[in-house]
N, C-alpha and C. Protein backbone atom coordinates (compact mmCIF):
# COMPACT_ATOMS: atom_id res chain seq x y z
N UNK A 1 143.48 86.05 89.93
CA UNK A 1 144.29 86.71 88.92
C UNK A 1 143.70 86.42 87.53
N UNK A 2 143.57 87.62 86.95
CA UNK A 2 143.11 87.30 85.24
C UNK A 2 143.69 86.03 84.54
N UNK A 3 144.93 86.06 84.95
CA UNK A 3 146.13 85.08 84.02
C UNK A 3 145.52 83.52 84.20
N UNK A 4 144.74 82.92 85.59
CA UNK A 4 144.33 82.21 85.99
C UNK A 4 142.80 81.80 85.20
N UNK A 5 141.76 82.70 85.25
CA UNK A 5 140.97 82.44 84.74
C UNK A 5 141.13 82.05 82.99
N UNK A 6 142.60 83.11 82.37
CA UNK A 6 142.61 82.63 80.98
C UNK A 6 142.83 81.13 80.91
N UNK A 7 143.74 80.37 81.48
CA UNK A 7 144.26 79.53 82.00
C UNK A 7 143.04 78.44 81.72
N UNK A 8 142.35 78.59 82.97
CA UNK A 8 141.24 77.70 83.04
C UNK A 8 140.38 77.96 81.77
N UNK A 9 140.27 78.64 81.23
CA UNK A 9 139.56 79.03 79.98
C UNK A 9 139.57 77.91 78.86
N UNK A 10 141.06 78.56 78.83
CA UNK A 10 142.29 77.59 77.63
C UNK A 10 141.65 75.98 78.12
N UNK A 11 142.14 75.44 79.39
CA UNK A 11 141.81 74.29 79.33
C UNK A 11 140.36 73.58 79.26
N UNK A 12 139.65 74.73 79.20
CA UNK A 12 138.48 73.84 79.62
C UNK A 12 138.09 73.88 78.05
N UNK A 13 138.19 74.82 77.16
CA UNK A 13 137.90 74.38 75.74
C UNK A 13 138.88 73.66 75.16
N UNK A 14 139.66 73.39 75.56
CA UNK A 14 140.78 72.09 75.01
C UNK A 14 140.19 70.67 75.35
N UNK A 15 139.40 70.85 76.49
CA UNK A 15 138.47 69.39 76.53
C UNK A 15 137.41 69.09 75.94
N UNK A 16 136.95 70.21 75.72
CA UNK A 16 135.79 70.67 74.96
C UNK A 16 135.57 69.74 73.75
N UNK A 17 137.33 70.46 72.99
CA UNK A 17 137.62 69.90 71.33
C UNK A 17 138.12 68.52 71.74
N UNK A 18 138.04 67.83 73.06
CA UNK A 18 138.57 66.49 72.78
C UNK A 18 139.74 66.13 73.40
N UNK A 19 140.41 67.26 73.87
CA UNK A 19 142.19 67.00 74.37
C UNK A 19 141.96 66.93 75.50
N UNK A 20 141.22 65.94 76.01
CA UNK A 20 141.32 65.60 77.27
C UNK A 20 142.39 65.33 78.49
N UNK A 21 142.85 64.97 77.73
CA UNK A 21 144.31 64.49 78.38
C UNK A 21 145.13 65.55 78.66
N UNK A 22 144.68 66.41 78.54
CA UNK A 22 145.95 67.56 79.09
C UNK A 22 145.51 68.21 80.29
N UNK A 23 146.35 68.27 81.05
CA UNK A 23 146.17 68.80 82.39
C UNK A 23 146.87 70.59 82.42
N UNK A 24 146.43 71.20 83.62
CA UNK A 24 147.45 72.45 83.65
C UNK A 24 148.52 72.97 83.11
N UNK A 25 149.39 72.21 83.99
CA UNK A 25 150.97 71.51 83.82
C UNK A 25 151.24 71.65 82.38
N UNK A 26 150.54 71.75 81.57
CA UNK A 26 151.05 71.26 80.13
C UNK A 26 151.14 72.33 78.95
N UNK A 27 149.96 73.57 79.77
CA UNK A 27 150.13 74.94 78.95
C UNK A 27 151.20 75.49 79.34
N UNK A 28 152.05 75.14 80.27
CA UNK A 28 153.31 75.79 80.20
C UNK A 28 154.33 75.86 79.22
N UNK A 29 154.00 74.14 78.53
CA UNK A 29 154.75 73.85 77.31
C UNK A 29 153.90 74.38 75.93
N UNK A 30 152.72 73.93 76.04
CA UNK A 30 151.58 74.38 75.14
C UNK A 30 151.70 76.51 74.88
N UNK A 31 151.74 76.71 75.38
CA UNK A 31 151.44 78.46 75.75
C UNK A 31 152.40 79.36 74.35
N UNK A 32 151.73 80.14 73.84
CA UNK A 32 152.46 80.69 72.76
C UNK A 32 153.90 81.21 73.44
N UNK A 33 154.46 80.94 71.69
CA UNK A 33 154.20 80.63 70.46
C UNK A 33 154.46 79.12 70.65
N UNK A 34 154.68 78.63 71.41
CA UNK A 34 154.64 76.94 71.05
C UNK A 34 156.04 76.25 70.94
N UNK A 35 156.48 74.85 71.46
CA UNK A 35 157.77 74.45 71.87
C UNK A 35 158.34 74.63 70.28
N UNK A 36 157.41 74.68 68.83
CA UNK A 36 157.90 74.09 68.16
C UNK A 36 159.38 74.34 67.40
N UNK A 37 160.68 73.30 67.17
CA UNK A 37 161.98 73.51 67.31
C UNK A 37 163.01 74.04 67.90
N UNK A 38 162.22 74.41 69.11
CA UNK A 38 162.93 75.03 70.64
C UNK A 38 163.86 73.82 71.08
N UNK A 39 164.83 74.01 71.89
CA UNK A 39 165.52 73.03 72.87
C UNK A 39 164.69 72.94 74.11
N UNK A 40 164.57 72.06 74.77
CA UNK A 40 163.81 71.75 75.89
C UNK A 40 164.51 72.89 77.32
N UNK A 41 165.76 73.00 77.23
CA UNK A 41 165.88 74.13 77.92
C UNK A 41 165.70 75.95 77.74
N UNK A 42 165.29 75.84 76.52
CA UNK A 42 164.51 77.16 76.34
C UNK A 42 163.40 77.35 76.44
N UNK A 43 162.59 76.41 76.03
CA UNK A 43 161.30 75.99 76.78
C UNK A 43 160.94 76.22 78.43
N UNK A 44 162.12 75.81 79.04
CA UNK A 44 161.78 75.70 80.25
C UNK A 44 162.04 77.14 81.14
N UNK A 45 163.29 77.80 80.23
CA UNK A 45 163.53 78.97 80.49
C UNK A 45 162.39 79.88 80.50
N UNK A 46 161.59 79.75 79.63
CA UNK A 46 161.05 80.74 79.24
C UNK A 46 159.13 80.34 79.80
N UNK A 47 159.40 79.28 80.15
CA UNK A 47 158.16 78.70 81.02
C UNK A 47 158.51 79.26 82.89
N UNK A 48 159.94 79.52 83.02
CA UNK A 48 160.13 79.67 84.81
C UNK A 48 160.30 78.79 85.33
N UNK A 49 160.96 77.27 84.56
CA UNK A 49 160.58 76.32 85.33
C UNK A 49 162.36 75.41 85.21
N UNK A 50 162.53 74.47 86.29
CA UNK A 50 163.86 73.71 86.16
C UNK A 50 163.68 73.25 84.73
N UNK A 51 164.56 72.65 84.25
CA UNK A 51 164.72 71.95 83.09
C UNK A 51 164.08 70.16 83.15
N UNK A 52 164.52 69.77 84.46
CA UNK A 52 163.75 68.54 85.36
C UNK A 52 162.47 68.79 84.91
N UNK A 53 161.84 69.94 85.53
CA UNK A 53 160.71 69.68 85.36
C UNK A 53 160.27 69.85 84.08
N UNK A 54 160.50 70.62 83.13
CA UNK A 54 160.09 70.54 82.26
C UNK A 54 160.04 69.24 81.18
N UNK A 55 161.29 68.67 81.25
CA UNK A 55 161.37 67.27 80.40
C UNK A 55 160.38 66.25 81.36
N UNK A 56 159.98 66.49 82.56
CA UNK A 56 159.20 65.56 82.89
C UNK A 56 157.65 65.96 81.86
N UNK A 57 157.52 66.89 81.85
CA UNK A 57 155.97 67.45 81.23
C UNK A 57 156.13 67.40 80.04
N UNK A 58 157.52 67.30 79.30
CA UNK A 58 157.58 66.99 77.64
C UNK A 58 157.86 65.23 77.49
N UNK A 59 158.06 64.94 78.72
CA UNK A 59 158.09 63.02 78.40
C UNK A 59 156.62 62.66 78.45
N UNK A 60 155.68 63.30 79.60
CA UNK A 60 154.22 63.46 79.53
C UNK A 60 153.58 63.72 77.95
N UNK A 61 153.79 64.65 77.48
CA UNK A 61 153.49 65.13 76.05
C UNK A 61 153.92 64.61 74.90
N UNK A 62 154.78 63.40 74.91
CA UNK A 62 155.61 62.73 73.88
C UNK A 62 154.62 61.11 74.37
N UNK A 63 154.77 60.73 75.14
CA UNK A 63 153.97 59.90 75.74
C UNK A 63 152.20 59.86 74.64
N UNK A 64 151.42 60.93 75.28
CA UNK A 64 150.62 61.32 74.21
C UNK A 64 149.76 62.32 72.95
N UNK A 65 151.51 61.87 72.65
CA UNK A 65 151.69 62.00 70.91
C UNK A 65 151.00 63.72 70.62
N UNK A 66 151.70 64.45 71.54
CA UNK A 66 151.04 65.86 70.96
C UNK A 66 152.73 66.45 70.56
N UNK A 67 154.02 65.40 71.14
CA UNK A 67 155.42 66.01 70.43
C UNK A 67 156.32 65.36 70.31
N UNK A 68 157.47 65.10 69.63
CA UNK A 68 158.24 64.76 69.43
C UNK A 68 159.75 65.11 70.40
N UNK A 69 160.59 64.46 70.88
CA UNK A 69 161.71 64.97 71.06
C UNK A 69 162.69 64.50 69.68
N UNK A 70 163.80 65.21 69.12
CA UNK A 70 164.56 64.85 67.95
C UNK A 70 165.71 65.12 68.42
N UNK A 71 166.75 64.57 68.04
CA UNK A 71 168.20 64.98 67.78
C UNK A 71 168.68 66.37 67.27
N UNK A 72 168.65 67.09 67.79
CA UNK A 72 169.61 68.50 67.10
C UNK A 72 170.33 68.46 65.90
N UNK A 73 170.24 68.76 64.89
CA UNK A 73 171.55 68.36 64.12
C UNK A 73 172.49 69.55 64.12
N UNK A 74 172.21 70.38 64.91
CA UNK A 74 173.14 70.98 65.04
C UNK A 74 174.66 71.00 66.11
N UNK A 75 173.30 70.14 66.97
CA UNK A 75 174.45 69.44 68.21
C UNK A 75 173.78 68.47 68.46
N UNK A 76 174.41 67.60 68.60
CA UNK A 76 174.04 65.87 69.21
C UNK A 76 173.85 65.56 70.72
N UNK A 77 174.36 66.55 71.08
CA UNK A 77 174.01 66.68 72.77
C UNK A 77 172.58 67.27 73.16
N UNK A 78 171.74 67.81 72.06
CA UNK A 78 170.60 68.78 72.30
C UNK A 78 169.47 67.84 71.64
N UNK A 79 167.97 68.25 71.96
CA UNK A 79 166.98 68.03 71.46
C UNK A 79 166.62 69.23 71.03
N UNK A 80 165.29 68.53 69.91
CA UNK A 80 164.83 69.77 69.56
C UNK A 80 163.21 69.11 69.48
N UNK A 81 162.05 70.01 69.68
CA UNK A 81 160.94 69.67 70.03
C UNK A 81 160.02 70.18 68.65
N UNK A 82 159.32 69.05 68.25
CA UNK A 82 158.43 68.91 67.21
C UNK A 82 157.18 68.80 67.46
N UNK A 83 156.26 69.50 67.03
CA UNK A 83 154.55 69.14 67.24
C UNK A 83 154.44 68.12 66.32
N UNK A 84 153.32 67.25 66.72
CA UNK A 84 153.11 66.13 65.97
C UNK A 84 151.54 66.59 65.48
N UNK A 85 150.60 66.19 64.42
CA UNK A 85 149.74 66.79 64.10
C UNK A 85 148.65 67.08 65.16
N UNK A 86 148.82 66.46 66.22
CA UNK A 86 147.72 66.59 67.77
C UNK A 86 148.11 67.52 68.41
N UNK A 87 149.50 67.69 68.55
CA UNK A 87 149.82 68.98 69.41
C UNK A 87 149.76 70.36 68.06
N UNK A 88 149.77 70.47 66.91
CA UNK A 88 149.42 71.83 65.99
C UNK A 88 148.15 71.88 66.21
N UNK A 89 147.26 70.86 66.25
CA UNK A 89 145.89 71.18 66.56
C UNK A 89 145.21 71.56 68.14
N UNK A 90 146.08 71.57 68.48
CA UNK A 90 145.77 71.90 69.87
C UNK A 90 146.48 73.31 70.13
N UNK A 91 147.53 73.53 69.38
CA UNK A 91 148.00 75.07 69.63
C UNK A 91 147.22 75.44 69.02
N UNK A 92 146.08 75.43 67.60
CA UNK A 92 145.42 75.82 66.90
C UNK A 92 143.68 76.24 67.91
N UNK A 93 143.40 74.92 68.31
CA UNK A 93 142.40 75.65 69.56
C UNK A 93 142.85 76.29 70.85
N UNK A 94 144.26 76.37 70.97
CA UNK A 94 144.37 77.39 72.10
C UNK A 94 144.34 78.84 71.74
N UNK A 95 144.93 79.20 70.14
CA UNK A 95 144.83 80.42 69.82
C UNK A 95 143.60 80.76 69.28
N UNK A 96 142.59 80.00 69.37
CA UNK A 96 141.01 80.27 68.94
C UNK A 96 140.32 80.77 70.04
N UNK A 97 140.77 80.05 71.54
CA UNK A 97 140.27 80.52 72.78
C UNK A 97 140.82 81.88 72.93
N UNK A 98 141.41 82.35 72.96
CA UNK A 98 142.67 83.37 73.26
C UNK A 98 141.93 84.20 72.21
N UNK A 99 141.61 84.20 71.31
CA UNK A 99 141.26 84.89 70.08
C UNK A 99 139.57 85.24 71.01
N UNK A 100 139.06 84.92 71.25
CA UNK A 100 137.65 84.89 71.98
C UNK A 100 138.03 85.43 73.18
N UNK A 101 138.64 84.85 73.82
CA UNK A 101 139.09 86.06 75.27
C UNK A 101 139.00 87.43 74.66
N UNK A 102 140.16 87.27 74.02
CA UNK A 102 139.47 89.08 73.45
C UNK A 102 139.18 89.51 72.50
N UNK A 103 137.97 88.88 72.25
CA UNK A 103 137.51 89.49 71.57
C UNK A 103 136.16 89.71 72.82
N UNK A 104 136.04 88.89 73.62
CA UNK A 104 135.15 89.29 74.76
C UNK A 104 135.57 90.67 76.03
N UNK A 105 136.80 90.65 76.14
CA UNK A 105 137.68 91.77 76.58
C UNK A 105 137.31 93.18 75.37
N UNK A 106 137.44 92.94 74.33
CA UNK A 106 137.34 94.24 73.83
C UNK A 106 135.78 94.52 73.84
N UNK A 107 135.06 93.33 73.57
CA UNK A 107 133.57 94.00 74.15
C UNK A 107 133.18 95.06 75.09
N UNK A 108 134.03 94.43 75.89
CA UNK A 108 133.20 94.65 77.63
C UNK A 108 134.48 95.93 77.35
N UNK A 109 135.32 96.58 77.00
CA UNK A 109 136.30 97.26 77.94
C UNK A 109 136.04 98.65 76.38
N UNK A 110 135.56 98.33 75.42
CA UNK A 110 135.66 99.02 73.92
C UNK A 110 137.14 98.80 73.81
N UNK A 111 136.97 99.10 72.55
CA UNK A 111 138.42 98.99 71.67
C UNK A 111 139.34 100.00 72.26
N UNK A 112 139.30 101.08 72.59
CA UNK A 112 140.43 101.93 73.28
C UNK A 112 140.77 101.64 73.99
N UNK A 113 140.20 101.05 75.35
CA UNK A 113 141.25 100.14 76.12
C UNK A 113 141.09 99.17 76.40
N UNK A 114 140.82 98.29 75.15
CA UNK A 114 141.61 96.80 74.99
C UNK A 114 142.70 97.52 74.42
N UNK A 115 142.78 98.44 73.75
CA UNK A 115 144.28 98.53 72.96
C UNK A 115 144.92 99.21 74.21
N UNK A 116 144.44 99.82 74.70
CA UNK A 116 145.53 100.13 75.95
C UNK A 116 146.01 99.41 76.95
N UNK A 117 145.07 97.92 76.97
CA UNK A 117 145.28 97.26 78.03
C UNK A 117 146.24 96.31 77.46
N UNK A 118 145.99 96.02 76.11
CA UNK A 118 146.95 95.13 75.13
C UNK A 118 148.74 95.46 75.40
N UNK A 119 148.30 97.52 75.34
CA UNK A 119 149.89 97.84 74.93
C UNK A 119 150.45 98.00 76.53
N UNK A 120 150.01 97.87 77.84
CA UNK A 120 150.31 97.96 78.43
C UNK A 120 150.88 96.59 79.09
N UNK A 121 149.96 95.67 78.43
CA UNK A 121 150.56 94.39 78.95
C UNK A 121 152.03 93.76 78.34
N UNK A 122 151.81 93.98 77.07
CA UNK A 122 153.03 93.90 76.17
C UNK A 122 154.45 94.79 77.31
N UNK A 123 154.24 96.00 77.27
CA UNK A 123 154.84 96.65 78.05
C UNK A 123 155.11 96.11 79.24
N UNK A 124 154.72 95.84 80.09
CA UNK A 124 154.91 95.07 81.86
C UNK A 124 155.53 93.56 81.56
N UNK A 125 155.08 92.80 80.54
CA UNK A 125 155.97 91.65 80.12
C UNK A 125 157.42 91.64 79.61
N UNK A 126 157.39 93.28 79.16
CA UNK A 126 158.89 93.45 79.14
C UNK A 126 159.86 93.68 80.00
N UNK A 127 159.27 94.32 81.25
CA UNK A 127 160.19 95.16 82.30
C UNK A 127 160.79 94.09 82.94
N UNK A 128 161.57 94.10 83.46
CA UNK A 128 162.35 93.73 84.32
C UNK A 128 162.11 92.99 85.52
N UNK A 129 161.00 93.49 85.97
CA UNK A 129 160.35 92.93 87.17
C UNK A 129 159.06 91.72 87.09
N UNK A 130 158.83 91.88 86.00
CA UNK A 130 158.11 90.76 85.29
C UNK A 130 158.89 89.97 84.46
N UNK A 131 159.93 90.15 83.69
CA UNK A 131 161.08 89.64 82.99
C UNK A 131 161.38 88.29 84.07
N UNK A 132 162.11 88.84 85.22
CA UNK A 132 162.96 88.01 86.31
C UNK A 132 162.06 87.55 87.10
N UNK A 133 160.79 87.78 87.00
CA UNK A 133 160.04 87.04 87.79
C UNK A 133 159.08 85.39 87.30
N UNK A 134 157.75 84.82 87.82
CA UNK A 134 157.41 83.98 87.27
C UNK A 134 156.92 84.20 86.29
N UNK A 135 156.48 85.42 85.65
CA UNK A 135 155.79 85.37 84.50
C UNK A 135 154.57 85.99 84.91
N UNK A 136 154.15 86.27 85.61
CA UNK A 136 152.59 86.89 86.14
C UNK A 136 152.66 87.89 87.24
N UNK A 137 151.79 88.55 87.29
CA UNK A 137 151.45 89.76 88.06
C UNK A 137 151.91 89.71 89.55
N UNK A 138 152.33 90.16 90.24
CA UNK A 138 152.65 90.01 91.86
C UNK A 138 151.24 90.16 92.86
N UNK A 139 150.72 89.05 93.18
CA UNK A 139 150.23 88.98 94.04
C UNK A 139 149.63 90.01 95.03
N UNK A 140 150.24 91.06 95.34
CA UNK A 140 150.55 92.15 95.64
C UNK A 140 150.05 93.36 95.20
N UNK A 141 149.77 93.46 93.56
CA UNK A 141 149.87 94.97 92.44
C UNK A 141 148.75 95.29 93.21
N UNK A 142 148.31 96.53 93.60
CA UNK A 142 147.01 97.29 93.91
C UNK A 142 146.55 97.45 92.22
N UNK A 143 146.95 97.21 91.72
CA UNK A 143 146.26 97.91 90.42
C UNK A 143 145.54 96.91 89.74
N UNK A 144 144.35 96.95 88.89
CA UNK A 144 143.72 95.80 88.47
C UNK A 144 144.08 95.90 86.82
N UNK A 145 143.90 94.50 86.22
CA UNK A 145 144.20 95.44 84.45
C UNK A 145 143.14 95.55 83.69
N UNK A 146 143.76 96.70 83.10
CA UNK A 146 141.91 97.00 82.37
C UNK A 146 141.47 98.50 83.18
N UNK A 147 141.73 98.76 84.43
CA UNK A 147 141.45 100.35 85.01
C UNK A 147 142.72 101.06 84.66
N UNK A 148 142.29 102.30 84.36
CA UNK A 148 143.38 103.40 84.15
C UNK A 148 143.18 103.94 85.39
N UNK A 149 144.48 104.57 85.52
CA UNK A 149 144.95 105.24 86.90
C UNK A 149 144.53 106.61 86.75
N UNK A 150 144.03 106.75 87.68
CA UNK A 150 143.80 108.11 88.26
C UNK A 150 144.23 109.09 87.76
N UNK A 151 144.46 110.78 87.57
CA UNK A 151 145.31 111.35 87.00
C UNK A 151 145.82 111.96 88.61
């Protein structure tokens, strides 16, 4: 799956710049736009994942020092999640990789459909069936992204 290779992409120039320490597991929290002043259960919502698991991968990430958990002041029952200057610099080389993905995508595909493949993805991340699902393509799609369909 494309989503996979970005994935591995992301991490392997995150070691590149030095952030060794981050494993897979961690662009879930890492992955735009970034935990920053989210509650840990919106985070997790919006990662596909229990809330368990997610505070296990933000006690991982607080551990080393890429975030903060804080007190809510809006509610005392809630956290709220802070980048610490290691984790802005690390969302900062993930959107540099990502920025190079496509700009290597619009190479190879020209600008007309990267922008079609752009607005179509935007589009399928909205529907419903990608909405309620994990977040990625079904296993399944006959369709590849990046080919236009047939007429």
């Amino acid at each position: 799956m494309p989503v996979d290779s970005i994935w591995a992409r992301m991490l392997s120039g995150l070691h590149e710049a030095g952030f060794t320490d981050l494993v897979p597991a961690h662009l879930a929290v890492m992955r735009y736009p970034g935990p920053e002043n989210q509650r840990p259960s919106d985070v997790a919502a919006e990662a596909g994942m229990s809330k368990q698991a997610m505070n296990y991968l933000l006690g991982q990430l607080e551990q080393l020092g890429y975030l903060t958990r804080d007190d809510d002041p809006a509610d005392q029952r809630s956290k709220r999640i802070h980048l610490t200057s290691r984790g802005r610099e690390a969302g900062k080389r993930i959107r540099a990789i990502v920025r190079q993905i496509e700009t290597e995508l619009e190479r190879e595909l020209g600008p007309r459909k990267f922008a079609q493949l752009r607005e179509l993805l935007i589009l399928l991340n909205a529907t419903n069936t990608i909405g309620e699902a994990s977040g990625g393509l079904p296993s399944s799609s006959p369709h590849r992204l990046g080919q236009e369909d047939s007429p």
